[in-house]
N, C-alpha and C. Protein backbone atom coordinates (compact mmCIF):
# COMPACT_ATOMS: atom_id res chain seq x y z
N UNK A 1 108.21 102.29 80.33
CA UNK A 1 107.73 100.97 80.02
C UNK A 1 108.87 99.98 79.77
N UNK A 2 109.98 100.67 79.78
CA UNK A 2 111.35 99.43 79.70
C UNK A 2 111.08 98.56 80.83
N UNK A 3 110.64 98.92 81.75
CA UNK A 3 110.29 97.23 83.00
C UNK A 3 109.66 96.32 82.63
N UNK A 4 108.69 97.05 81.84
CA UNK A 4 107.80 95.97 81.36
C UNK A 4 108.24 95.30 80.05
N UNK A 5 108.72 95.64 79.46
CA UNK A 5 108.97 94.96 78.21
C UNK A 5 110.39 93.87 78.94
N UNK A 6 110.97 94.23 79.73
CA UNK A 6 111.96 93.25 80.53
C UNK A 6 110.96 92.32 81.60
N UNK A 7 110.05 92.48 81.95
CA UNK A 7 109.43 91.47 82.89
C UNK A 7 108.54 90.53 81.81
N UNK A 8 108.35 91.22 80.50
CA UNK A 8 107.89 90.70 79.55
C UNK A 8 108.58 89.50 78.88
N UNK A 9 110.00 89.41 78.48
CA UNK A 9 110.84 89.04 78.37
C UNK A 9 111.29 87.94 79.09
N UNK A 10 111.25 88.20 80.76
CA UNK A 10 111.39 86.92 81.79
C UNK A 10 110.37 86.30 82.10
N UNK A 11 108.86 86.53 81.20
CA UNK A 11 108.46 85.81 81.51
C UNK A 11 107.11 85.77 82.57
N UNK A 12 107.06 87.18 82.64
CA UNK A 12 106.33 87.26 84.12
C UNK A 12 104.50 88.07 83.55
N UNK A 13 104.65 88.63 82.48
CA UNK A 13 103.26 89.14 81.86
C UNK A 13 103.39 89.11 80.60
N UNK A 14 102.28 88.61 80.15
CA UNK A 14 102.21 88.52 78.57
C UNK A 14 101.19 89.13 78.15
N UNK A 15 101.08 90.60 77.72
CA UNK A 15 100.28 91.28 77.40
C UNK A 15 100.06 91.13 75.33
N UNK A 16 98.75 91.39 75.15
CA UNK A 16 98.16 90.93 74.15
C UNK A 16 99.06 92.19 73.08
N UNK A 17 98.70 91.78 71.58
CA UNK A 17 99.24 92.51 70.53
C UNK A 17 98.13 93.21 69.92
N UNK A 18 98.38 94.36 69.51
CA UNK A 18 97.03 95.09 68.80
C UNK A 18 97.96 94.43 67.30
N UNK A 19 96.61 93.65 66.94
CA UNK A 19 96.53 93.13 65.11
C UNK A 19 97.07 94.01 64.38
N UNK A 20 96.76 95.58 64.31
CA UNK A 20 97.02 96.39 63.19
C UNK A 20 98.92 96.85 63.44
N UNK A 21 98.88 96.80 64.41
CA UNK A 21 100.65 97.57 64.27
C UNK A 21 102.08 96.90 65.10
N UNK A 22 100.71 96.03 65.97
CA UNK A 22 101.56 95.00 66.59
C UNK A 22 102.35 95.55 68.13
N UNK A 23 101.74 96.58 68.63
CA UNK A 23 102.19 97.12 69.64
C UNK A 23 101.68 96.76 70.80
N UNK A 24 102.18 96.09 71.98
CA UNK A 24 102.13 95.75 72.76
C UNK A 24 100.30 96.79 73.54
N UNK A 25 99.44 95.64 74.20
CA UNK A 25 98.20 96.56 74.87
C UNK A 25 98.04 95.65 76.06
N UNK A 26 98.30 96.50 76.88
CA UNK A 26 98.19 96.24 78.46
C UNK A 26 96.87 96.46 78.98
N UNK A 27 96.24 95.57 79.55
CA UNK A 27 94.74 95.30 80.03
C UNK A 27 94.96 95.24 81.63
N UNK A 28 93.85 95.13 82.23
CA UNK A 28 93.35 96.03 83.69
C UNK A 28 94.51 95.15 84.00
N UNK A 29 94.38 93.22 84.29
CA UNK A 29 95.27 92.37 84.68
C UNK A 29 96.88 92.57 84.47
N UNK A 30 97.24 93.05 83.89
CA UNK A 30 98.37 93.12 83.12
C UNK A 30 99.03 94.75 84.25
N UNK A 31 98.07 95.62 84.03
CA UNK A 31 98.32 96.75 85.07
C UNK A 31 98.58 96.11 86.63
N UNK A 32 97.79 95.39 86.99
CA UNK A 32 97.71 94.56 88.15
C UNK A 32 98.82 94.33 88.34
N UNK A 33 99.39 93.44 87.04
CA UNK A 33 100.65 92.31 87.96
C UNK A 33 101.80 92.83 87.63
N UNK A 34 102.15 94.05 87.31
CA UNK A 34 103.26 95.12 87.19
C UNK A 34 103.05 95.58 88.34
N UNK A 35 102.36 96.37 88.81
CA UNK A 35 102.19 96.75 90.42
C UNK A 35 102.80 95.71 91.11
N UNK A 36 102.12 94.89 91.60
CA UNK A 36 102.57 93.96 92.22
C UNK A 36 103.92 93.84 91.79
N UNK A 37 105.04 93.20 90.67
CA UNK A 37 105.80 92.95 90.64
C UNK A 37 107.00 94.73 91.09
N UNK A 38 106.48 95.34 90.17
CA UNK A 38 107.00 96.62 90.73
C UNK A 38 107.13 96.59 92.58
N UNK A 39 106.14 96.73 93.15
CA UNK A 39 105.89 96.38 94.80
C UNK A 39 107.45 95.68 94.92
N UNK A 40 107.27 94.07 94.47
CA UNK A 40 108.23 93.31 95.20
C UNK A 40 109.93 93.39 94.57
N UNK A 41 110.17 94.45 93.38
CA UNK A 41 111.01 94.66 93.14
C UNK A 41 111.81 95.62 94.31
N UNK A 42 110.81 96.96 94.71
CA UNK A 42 111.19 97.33 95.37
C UNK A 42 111.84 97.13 96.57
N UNK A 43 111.27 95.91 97.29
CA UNK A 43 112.04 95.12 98.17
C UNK A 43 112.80 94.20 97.60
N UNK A 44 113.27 94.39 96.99
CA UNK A 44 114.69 93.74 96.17
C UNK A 44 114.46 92.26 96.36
N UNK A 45 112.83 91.75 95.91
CA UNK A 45 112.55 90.45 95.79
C UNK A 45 113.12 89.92 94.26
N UNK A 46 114.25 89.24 94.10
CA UNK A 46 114.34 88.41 93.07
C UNK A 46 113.59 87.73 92.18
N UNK A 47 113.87 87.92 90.77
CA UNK A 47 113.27 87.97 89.67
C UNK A 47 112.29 86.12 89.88
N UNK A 48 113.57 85.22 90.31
CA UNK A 48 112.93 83.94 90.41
C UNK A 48 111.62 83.50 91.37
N UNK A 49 111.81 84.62 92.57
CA UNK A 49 110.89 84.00 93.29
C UNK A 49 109.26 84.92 92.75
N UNK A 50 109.86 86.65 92.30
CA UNK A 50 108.66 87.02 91.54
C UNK A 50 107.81 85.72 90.73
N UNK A 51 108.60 85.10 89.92
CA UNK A 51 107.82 84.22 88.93
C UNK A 51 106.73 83.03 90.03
N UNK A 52 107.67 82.80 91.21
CA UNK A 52 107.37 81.46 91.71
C UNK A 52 105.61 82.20 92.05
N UNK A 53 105.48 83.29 92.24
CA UNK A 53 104.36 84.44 93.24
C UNK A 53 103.55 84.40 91.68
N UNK A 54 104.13 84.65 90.97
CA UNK A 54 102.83 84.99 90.07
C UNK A 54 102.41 83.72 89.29
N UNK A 55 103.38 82.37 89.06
CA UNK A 55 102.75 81.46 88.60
C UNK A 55 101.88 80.71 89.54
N UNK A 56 101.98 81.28 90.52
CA UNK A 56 101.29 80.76 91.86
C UNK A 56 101.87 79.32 92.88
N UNK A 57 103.25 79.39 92.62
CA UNK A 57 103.90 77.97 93.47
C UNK A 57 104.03 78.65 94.89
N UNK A 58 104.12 80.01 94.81
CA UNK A 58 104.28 80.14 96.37
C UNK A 58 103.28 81.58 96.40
N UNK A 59 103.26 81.96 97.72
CA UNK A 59 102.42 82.70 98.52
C UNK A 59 102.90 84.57 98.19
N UNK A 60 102.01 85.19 97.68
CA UNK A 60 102.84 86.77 97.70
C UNK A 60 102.93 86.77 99.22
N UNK A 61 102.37 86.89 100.18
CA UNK A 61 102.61 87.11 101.61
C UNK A 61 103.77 85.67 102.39
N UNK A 62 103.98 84.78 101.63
CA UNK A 62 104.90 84.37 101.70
C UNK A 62 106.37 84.92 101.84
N UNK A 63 106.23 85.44 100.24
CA UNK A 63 107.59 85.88 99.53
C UNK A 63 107.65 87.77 100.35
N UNK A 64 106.77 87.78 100.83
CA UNK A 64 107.09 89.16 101.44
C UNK A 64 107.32 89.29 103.17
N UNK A 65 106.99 87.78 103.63
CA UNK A 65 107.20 87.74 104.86
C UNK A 65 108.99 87.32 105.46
N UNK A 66 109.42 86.44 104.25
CA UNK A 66 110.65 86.17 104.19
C UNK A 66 111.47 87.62 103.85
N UNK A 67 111.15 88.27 103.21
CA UNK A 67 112.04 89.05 102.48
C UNK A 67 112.03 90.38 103.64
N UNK A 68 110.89 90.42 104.35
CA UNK A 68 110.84 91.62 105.76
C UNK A 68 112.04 90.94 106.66
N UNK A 69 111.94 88.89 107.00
CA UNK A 69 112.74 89.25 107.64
C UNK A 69 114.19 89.38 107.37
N UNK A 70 114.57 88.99 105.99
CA UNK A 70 115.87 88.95 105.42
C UNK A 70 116.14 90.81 105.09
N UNK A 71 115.34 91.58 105.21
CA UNK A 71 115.54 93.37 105.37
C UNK A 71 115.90 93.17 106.58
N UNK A 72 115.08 92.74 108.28
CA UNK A 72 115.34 92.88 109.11
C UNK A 72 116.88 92.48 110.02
N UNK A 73 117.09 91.52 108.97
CA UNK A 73 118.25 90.84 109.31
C UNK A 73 120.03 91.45 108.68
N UNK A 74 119.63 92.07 107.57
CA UNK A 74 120.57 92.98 107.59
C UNK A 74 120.56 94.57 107.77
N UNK A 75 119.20 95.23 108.34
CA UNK A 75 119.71 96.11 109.25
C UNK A 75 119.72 96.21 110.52
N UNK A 76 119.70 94.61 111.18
CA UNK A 76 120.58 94.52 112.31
C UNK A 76 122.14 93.94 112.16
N UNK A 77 122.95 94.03 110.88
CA UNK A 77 124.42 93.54 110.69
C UNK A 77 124.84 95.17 110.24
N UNK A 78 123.67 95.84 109.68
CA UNK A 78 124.10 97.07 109.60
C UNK A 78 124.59 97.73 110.60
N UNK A 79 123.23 97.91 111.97
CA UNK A 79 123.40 98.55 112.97
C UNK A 79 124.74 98.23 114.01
N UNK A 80 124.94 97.00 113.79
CA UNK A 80 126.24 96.48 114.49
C UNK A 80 127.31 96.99 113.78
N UNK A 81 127.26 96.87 112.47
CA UNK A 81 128.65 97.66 112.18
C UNK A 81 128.72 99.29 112.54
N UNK A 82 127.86 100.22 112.28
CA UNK A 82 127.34 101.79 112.98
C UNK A 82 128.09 101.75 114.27
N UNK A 83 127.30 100.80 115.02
CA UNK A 83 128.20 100.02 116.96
C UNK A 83 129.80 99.84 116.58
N UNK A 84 130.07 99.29 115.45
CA UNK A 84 131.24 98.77 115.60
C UNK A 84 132.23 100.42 114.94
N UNK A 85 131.73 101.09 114.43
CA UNK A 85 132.35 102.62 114.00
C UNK A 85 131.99 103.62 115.17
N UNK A 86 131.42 103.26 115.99
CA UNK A 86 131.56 104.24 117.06
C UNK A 86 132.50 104.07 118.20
């Protein structure tokens, strides 16, 4: 749960407090938008544009259509260098 208490932190889910002890309680939504952010971490989507996706200024299929082709684009600088070691 250290991701979450760091995505918590930037800003990105604000999950409610249980009254009695004060410990953080994660609800269905809250499960939701960790997935999701988890998802676009994995493609090494940046923390800023995560926010822009979940406050809703831009598009998740936006931010994931750019970021396929900015993957695609460096493993074709990859594959050229592979070309360029052979």
């Amino acid at each position: 749960m250290k991701a979450a208490v760091f995505y918590e932190k930037e800003g990105l889910i604000e999950p409610g407090r249980n009254n009695e002890n004060q410990y953080r309680e994660y609800d269905v939504q809250d499960v939701k938008k960790l997935k999701r952010i988890s998802l676009m971490r994995k493609l090494n989507v940046p923390i800023p544009e995560i926010k822009e996706v979940m406050d809703g200024t831009r598009s998740f299929s936006e931010v994931i259509d750019r970021q396929r082709a900015q993957i695609a684009k460096e493993r074709e600088e990859q594959d050229a260098l592979i070309a360029f070691c052979d």
